[in-house]
C-alpha atoms as a PDB file:
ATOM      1  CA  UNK A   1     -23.513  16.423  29.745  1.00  0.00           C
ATOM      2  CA  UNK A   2     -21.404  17.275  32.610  1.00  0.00           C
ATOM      3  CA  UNK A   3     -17.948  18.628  30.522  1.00  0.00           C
ATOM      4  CA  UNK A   4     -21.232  21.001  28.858  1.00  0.00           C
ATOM      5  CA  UNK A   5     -22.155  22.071  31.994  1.00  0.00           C
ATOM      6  CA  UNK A   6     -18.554  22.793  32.931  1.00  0.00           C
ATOM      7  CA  UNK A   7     -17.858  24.931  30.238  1.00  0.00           C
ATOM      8  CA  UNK A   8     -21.149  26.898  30.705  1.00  0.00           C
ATOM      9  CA  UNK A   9     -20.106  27.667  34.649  1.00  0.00           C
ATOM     10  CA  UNK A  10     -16.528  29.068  33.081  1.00  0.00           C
ATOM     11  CA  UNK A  11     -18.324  31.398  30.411  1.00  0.00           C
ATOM     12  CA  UNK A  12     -20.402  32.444  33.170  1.00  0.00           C
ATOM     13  CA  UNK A  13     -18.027  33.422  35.688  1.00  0.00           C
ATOM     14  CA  UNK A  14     -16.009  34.773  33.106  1.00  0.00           C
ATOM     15  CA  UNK A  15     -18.846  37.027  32.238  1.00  0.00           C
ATOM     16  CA  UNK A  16     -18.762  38.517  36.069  1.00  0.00           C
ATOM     17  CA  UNK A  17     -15.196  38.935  35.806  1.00  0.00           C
ATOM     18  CA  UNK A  18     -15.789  41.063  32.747  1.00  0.00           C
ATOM     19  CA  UNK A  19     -18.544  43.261  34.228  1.00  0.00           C
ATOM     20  CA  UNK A  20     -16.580  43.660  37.672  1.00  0.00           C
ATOM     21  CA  UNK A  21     -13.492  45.012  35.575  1.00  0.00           C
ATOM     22  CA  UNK A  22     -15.755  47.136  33.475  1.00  0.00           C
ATOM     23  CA  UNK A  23     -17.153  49.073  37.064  1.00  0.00           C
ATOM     24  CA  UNK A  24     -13.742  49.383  38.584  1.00  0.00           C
ATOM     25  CA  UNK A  25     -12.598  51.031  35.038  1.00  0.00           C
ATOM     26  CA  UNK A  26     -15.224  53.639  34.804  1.00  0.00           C
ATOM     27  CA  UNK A  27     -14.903  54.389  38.998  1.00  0.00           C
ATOM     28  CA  UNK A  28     -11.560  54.882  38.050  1.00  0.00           C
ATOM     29  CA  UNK A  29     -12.418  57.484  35.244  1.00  0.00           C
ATOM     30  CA  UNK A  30     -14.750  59.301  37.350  1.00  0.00           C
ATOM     31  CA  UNK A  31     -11.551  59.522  40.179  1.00  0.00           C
ATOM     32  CA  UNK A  32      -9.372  61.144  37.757  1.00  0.00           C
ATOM     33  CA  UNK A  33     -11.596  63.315  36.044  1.00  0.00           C
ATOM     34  CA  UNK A  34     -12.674  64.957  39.420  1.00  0.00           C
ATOM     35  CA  UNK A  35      -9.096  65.545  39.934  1.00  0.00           C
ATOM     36  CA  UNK A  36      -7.946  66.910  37.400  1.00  0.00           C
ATOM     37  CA  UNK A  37     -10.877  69.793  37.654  1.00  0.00           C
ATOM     38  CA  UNK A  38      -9.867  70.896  40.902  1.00  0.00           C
ATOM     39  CA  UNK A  39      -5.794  71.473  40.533  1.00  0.00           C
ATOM     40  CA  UNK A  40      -5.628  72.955  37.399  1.00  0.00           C
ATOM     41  CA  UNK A  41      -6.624  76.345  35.247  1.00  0.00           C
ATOM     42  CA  UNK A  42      -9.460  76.952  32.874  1.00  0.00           C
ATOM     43  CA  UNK A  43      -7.471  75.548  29.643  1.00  0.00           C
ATOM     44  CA  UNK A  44      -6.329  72.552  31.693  1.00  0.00           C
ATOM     45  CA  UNK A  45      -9.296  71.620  33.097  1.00  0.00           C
ATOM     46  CA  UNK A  46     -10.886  71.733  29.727  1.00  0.00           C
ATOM     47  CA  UNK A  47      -8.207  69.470  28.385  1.00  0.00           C
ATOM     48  CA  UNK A  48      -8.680  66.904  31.161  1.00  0.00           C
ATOM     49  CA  UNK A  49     -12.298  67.335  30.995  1.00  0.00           C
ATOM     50  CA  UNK A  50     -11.796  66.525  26.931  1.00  0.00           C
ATOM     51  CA  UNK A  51      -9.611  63.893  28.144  1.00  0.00           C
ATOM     52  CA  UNK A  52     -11.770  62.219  30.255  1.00  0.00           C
ATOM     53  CA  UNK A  53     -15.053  62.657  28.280  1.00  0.00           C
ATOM     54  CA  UNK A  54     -12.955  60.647  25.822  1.00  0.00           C
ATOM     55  CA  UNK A  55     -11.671  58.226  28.315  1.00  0.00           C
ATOM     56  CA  UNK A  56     -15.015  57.666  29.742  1.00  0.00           C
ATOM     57  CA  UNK A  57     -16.344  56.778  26.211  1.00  0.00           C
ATOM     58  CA  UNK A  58     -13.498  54.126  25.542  1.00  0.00           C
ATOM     59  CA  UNK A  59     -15.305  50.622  24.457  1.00  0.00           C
ATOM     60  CA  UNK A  60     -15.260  48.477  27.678  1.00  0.00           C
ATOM     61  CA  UNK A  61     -12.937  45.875  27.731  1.00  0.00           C
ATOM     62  CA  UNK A  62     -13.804  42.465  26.196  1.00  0.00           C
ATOM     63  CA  UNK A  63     -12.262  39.206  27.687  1.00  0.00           C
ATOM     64  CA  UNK A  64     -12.426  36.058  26.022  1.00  0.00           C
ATOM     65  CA  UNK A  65     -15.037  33.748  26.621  1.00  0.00           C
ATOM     66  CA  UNK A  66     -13.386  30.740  26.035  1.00  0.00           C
ATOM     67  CA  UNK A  67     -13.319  27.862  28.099  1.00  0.00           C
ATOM     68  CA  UNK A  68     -10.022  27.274  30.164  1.00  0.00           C
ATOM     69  CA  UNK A  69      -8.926  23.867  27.561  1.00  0.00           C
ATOM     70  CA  UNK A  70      -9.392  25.992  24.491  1.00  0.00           C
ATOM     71  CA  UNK A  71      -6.197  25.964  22.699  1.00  0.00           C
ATOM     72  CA  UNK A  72      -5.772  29.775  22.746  1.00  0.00           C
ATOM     73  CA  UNK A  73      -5.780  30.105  26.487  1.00  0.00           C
ATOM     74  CA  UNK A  74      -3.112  26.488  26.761  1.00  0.00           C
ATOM     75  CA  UNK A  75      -1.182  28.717  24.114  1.00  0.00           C
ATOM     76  CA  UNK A  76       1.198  29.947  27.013  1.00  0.00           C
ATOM     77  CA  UNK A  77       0.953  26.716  29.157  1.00  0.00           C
ATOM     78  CA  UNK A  78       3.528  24.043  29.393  1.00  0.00           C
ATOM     79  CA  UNK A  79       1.012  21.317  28.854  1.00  0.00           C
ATOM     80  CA  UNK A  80       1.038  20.238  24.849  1.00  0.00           C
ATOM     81  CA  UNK A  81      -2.411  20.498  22.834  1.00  0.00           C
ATOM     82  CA  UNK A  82      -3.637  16.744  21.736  1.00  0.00           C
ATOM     83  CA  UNK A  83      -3.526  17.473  17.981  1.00  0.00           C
ATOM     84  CA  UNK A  84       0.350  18.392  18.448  1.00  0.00           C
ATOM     85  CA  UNK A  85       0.769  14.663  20.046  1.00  0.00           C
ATOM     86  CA  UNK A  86      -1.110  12.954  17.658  1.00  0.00           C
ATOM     87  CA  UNK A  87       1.392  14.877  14.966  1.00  0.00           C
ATOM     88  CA  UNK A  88       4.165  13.734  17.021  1.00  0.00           C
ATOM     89  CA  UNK A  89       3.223  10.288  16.676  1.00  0.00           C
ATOM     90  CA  UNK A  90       2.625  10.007  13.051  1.00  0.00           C
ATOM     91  CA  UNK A  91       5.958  10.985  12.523  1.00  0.00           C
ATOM     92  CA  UNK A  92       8.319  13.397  10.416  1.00  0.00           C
ATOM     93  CA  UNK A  93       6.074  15.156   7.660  1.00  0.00           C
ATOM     94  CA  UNK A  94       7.172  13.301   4.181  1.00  0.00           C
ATOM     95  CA  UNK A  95       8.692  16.105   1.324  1.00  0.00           C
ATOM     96  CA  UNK A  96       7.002  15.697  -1.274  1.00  0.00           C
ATOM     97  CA  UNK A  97       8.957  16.914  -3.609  1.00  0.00           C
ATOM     98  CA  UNK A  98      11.456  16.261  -5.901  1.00  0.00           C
ATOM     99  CA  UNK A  99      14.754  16.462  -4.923  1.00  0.00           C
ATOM    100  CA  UNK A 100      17.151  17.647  -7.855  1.00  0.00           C
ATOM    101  CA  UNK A 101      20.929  18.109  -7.981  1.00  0.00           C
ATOM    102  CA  UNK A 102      23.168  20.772  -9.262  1.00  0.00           C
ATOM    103  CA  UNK A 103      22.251  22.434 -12.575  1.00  0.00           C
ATOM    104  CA  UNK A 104      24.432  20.933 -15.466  1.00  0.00           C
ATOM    105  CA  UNK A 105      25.615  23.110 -18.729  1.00  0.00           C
ATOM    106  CA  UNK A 106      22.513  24.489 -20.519  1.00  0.00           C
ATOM    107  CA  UNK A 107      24.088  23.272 -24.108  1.00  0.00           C
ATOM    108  CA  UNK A 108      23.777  19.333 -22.440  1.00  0.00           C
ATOM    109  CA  UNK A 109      20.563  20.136 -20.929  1.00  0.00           C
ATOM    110  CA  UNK A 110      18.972  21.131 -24.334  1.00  0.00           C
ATOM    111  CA  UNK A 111      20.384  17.865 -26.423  1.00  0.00           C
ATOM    112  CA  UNK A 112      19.400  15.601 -23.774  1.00  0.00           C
ATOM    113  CA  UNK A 113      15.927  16.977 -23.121  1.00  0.00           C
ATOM    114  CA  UNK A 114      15.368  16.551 -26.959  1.00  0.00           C
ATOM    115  CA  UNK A 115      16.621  13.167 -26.878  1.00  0.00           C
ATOM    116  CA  UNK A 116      14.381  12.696 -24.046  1.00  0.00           C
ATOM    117  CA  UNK A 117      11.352  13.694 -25.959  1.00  0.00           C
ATOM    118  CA  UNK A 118      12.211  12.835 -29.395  1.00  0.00           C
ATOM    119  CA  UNK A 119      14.695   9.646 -29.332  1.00  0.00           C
ATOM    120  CA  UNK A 120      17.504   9.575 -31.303  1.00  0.00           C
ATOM    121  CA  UNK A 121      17.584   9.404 -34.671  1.00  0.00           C
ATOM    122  CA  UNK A 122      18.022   6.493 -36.150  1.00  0.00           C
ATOM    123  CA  UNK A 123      21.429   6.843 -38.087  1.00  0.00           C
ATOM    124  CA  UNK A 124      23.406   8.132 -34.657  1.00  0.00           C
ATOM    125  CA  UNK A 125      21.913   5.716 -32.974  1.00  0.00           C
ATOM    126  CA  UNK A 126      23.427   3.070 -35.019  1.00  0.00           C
ATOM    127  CA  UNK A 127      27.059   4.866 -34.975  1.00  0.00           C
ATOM    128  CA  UNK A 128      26.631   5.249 -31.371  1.00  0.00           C
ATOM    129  CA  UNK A 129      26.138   1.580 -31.496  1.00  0.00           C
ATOM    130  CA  UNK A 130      28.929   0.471 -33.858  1.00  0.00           C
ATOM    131  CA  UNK A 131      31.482   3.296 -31.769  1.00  0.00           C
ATOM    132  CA  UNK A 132      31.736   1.229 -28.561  1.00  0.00           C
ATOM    133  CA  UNK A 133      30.987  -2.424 -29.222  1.00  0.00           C
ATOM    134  CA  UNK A 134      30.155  -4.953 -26.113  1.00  0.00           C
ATOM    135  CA  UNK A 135      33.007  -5.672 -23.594  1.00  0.00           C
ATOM    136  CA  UNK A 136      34.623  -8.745 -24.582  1.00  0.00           C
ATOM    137  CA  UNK A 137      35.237 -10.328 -21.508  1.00  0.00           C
ATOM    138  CA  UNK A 138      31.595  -9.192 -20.308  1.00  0.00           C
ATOM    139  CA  UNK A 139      29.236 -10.729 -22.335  1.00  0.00           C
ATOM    140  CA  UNK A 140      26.938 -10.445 -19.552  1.00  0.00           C
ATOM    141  CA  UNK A 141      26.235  -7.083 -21.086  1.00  0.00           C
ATOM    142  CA  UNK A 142      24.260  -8.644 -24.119  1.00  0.00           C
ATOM    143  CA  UNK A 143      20.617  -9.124 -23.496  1.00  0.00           C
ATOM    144  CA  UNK A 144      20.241 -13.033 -22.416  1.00  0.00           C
ATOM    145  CA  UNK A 145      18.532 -15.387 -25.543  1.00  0.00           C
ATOM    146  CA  UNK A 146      14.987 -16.575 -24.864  1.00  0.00           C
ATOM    147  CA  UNK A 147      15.446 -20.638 -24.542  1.00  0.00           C
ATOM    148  CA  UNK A 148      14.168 -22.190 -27.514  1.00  0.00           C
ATOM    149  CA  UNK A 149      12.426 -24.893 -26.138  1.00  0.00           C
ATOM    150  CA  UNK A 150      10.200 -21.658 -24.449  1.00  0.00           C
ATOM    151  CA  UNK A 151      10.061 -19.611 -27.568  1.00  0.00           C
ATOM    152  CA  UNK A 152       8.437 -22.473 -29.644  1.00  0.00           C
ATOM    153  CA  UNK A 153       5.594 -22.446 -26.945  1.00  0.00           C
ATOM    154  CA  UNK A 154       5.025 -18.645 -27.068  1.00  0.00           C
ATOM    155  CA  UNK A 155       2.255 -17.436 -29.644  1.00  0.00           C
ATOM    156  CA  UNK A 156       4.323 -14.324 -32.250  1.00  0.00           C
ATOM    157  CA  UNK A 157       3.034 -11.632 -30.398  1.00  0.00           C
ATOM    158  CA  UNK A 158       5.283 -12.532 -26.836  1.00  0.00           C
ATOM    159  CA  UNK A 159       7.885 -13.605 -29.193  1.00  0.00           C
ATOM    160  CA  UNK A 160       7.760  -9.917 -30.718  1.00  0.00           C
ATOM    161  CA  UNK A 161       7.337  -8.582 -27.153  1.00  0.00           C
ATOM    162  CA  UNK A 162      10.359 -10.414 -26.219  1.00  0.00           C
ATOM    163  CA  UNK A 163      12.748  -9.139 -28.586  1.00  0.00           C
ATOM    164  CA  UNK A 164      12.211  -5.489 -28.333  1.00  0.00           C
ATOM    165  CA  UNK A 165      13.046  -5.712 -24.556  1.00  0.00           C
ATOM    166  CA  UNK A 166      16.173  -7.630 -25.601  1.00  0.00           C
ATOM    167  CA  UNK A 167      17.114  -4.646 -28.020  1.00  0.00           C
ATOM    168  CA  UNK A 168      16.582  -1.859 -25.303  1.00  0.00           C
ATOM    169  CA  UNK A 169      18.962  -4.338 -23.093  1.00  0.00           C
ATOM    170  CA  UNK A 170      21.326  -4.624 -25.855  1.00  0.00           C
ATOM    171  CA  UNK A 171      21.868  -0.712 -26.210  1.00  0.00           C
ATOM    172  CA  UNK A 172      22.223  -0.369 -21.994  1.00  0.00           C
ATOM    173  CA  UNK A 173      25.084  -2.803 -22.654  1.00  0.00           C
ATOM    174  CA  UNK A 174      26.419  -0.615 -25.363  1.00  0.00           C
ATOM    175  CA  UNK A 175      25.911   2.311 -22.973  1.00  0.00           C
ATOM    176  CA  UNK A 176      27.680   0.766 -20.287  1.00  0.00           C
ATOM    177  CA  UNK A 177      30.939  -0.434 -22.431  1.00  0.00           C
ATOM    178  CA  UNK A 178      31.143   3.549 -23.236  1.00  0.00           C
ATOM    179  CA  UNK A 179      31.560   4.052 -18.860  1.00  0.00           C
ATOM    180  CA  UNK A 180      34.044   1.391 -19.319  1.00  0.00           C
ATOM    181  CA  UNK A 181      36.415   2.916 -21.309  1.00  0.00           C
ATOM    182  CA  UNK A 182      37.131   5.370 -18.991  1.00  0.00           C
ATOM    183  CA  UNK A 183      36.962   3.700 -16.276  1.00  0.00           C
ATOM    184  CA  UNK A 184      39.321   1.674 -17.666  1.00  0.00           C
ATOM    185  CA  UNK A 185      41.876   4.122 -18.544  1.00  0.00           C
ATOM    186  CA  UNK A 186      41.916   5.232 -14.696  1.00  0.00           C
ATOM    187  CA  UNK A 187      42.825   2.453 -12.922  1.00  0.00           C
ATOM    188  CA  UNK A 188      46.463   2.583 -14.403  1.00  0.00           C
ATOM    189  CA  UNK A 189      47.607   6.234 -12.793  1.00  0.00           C
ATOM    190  CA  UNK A 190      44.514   6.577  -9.894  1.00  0.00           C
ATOM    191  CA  UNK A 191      45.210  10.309  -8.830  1.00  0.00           C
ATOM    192  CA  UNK A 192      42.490  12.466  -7.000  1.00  0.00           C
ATOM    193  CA  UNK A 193      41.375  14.647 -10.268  1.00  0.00           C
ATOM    194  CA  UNK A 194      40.718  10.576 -11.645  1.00  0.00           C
ATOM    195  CA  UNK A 195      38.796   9.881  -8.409  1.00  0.00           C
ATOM    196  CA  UNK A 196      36.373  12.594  -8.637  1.00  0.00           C
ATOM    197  CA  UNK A 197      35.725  11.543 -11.709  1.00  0.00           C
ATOM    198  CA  UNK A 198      35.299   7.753 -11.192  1.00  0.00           C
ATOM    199  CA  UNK A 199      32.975   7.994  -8.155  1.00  0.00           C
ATOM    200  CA  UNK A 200      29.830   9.028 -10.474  1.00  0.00           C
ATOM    201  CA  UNK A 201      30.970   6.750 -13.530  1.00  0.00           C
ATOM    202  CA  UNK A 202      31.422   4.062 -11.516  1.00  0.00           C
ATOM    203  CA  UNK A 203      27.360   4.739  -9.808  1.00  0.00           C
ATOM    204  CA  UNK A 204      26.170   5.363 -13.347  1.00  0.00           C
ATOM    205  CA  UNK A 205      27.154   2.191 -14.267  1.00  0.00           C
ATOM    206  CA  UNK A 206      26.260   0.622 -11.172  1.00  0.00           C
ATOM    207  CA  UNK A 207      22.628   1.945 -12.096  1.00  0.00           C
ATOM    208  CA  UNK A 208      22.638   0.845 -15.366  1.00  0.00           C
ATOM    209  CA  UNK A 209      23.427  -2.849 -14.321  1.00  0.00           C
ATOM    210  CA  UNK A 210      20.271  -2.870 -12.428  1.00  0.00           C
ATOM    211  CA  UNK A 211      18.398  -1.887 -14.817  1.00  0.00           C
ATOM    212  CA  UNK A 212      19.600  -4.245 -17.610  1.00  0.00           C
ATOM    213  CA  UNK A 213      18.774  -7.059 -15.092  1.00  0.00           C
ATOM    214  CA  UNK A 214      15.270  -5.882 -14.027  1.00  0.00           C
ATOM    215  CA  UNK A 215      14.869  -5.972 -17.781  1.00  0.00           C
ATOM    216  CA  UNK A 216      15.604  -9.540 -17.897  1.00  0.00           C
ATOM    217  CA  UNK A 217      13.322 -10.205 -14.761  1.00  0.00           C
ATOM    218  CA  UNK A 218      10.329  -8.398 -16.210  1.00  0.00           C
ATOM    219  CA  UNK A 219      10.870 -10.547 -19.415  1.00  0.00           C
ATOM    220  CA  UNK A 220      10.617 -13.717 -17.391  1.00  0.00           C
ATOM    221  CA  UNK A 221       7.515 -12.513 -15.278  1.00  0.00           C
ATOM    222  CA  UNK A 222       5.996 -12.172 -18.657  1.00  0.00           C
ATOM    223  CA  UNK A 223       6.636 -15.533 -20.157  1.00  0.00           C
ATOM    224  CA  UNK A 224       6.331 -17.796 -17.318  1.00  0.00           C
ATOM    225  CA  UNK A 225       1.966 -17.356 -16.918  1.00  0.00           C
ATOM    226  CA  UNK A 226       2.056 -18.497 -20.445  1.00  0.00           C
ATOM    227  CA  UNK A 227       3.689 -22.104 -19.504  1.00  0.00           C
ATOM    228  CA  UNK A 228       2.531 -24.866 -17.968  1.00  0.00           C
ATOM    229  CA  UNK A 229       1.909 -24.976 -13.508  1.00  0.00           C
ATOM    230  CA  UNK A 230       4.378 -27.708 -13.214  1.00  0.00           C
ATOM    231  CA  UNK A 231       7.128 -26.483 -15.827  1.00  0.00           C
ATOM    232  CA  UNK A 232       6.856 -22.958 -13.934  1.00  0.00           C
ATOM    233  CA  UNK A 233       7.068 -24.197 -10.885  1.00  0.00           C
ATOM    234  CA  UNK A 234      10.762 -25.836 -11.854  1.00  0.00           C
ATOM    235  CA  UNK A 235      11.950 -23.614 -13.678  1.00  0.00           C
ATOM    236  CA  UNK A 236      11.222 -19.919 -12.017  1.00  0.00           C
ATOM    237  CA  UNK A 237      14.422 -20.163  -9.812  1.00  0.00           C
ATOM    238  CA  UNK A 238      17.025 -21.178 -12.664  1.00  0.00           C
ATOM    239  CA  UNK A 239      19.773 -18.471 -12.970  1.00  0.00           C
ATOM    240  CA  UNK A 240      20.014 -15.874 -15.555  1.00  0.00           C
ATOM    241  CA  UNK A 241      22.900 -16.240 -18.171  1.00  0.00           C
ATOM    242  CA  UNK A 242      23.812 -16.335 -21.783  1.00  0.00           C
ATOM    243  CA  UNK A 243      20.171 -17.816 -21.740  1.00  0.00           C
ATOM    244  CA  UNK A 244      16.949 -16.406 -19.907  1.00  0.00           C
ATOM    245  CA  UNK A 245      16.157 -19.678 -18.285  1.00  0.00           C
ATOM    246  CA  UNK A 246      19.659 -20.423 -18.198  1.00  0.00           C
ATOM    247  CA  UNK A 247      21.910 -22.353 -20.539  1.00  0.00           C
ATOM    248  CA  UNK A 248      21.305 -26.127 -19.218  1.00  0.00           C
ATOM    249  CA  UNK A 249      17.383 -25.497 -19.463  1.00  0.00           C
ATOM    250  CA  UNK A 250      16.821 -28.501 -21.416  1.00  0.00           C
ATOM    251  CA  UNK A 251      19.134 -30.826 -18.835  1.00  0.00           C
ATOM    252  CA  UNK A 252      17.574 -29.754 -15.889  1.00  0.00           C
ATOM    253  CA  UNK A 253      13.768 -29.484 -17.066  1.00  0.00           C
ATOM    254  CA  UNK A 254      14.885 -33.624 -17.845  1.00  0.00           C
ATOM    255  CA  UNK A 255      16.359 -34.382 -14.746  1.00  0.00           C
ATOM    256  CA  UNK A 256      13.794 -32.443 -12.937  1.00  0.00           C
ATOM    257  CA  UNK A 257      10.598 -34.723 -14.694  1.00  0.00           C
ATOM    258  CA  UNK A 258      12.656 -37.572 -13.985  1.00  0.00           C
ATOM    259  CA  UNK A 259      13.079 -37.067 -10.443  1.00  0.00           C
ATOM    260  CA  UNK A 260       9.566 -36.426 -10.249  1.00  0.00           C
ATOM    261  CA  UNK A 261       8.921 -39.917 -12.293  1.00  0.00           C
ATOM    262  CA  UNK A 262      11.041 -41.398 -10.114  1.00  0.00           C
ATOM    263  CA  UNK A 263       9.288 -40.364  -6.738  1.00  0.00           C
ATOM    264  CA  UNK A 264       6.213 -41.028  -7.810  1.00  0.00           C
ATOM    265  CA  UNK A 265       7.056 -44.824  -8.558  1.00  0.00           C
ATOM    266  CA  UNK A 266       8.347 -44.964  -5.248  1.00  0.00           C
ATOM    267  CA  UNK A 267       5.866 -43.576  -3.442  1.00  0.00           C
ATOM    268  CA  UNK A 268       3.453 -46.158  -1.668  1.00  0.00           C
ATOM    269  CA  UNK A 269       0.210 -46.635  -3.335  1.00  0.00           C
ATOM    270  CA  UNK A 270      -3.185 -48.490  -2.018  1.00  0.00           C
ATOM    271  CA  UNK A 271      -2.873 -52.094  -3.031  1.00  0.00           C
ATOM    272  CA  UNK A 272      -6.846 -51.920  -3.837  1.00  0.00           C
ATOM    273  CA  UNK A 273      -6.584 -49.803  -6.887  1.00  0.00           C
ATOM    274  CA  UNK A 274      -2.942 -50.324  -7.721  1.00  0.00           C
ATOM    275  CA  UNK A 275      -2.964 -53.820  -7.961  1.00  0.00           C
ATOM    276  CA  UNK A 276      -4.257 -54.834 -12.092  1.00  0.00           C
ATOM    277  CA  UNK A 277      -4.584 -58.635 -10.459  1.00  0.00           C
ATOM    278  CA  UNK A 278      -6.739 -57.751  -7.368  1.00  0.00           C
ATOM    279  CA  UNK A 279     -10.490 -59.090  -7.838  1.00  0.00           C
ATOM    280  CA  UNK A 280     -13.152 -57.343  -5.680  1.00  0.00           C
ATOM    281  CA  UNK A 281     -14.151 -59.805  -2.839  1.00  0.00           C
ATOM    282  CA  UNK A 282     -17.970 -60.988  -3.765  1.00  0.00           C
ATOM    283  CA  UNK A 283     -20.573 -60.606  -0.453  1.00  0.00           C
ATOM    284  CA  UNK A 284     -23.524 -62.308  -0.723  1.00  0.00           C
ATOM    285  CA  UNK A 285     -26.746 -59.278  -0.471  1.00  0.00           C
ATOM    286  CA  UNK A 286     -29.762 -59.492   1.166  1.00  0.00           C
ATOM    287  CA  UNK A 287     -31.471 -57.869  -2.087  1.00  0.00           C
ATOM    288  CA  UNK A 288     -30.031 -60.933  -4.422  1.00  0.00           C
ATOM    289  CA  UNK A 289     -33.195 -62.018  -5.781  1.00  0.00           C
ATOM    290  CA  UNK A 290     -34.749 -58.667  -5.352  1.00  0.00           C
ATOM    291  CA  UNK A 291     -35.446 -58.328  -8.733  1.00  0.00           C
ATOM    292  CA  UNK A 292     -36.127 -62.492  -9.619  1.00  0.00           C
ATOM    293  CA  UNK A 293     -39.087 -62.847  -7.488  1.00  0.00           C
ATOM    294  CA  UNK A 294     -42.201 -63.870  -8.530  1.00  0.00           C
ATOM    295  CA  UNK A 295     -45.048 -61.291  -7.664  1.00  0.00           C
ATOM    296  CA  UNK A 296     -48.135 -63.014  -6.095  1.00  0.00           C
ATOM    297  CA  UNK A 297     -50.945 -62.756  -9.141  1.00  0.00           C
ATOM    298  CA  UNK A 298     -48.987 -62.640 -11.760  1.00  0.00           C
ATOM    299  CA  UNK A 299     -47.796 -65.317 -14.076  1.00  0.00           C
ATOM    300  CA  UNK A 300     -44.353 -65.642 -15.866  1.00  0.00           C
ATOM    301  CA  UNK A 301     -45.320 -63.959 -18.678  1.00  0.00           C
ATOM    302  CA  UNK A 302     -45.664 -60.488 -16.569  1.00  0.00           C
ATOM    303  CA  UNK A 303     -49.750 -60.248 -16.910  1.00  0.00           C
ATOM    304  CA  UNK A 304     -51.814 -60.257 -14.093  1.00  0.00           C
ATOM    305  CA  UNK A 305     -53.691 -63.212 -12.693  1.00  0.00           C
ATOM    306  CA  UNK A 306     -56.745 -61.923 -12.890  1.00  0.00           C
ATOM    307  CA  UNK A 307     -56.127 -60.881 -17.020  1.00  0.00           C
ATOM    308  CA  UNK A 308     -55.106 -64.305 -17.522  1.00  0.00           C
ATOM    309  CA  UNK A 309     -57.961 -65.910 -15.636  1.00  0.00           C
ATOM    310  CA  UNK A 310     -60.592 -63.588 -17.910  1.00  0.00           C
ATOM    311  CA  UNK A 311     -58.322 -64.919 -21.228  1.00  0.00           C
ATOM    312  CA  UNK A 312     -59.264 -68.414 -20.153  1.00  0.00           C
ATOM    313  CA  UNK A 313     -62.881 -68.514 -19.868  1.00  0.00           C
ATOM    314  CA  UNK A 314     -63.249 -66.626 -22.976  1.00  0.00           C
ATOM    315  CA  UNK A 315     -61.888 -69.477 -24.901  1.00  0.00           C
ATOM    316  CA  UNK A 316     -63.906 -71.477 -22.948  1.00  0.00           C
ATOM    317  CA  UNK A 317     -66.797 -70.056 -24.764  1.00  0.00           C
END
């Protein structure tokens, strides 16, 4: 109520300002006009008369009526507007978009764009293949086996699953032997022009590693809801090798059971359930013969006394 009734008083003593300019303007008008009447001839006079007809009809002049913490009057202030220190504390505005390197022969851009969309065919693909077989002393390059004892468990549609993302991992290996060979050949006679040329091989590479390994993670991620909670639980941090779950699966899912066998004899137990020898102490109750008694007016034969008392005297008669 009261910043309201701030910002009214401003408008209105802006509005006085305004009309107080707007008198001393048109005093000033009539000033000059009367002068120039008096000093000059009949063509002068005219003009200023012209002059200051037209003066005299110029539109007053309009101030803002803004109040003093509008934005447009703390343009030239040194005090910063609010919504330009909020800005500053949210940070650096993110780019949003995509960042792209140098352009690249158009000839490479058009074969690898159809690849892109297309695939390759089928028959290059297999030379491609057959041209640059696995390293031989990487065979961390060939997609890792799925564990038998796991692929017995899986139903044929994981299994299927399974082995198409070991095929895509098996042509990233082929892709990186290819970098290898290269790479290879440099590191007898390292010179500068060799340099250049390593530094993006050598990332490429580095790239395609990754991926061949989140490959291998994703696969795991996959099979491991389909097992059971105690099997996952051992086996979700064995290593990746030759084998998914890692060549000594078998060993170490044994040893692991056993262990857990093992601790679970040890572990102490309460002697009134463990125990196949321990009898359950016998308490005398308070409701023993509950259910023995015999019921006043009734006889042992569970009629009432009163029913066997009318049976009598009818045989009586």
């Amino acid at each position: 109520m009261g910043r309201n009734r701030s910002k009214n008083e401003i408008k209105k003593r802006l509005k006085r300002k305004q009309n107080r300019l707007n008198q001393l303007w048109e005093r000033l008008e009539d000033v000059s006009s009367d002068d120039a009447s008096s000093s000059g001839s009949d063509d002068s006079s005219s003009e200023d008369n012209h002059s200051g007809s037209e003066r005299g009809r110029r539109s007053p002049v309009n101030l803002p009526l803004e109040p003093i913490d509008s934005p447009a009057i703390n343009a030239g202030s040194n005090k910063p507007n609010t919504s330009d220190a909020i800005i500053t504390l949210l940070g650096k505005q993110p780019n949003l978009t995509q960042q792209f390197g140098e352009n690249i022969h158009e000839d490479i851009v058009m074969r690898w764009s159809e690849f892109l969309r297309k695939g390759v065919e089928k028959d290059d693909k297999k030379a491609l293949i057959d041209s640059y077989p696995i390293v031989g002393n990487c065979k961390e390059l060939l997609a890792p086996k799925l564990n038998m004892e796991i692929a017995t468990c899986l139903n044929e549609s994981l299994n299927r699953q399974d082995m198409y993302l070991s095929r895509i991992q098996d042509e990233i290996g082929v892709a990186i032997s290819a970098l290898g060979k290269p790479l290879g050949n440099c590191f007898p006679n390292p010179s500068e022009q060799s340099n250049e040329f390593l530094k993006p091989s050598i990332d490429a590479a580095k790239i395609l590693t990754n991926v061949h390994h989140s490959i291998s993670t994703h696969r795991r991620h996959v099979i491991l809801p389909h097992l059971n909670s105690s099997v996952r639980k051992i086996i979700e941090d064995y290593p990746i090798d030759e084998f998914l779950f890692g060549d000594k699966f078998a060993e170490k899912l044994k040893s692991s059971k056993e262990i857990q066998k093992t601790s679970s004899d040890l572990r102490l137990q309460n002697p009134s359930t463990s125990s196949k020898n321990y009898q359950r102490p016998k308490y005398k109750s308070k409701y023993k013969n509950q259910w023995n008694y015999k019921a006043k007016g009734r006889n042992t034969q569970g009629v009432s006394y009163n029913q066997a008392r009318l049976k009598k005297k009818r045989t009586q008669y």
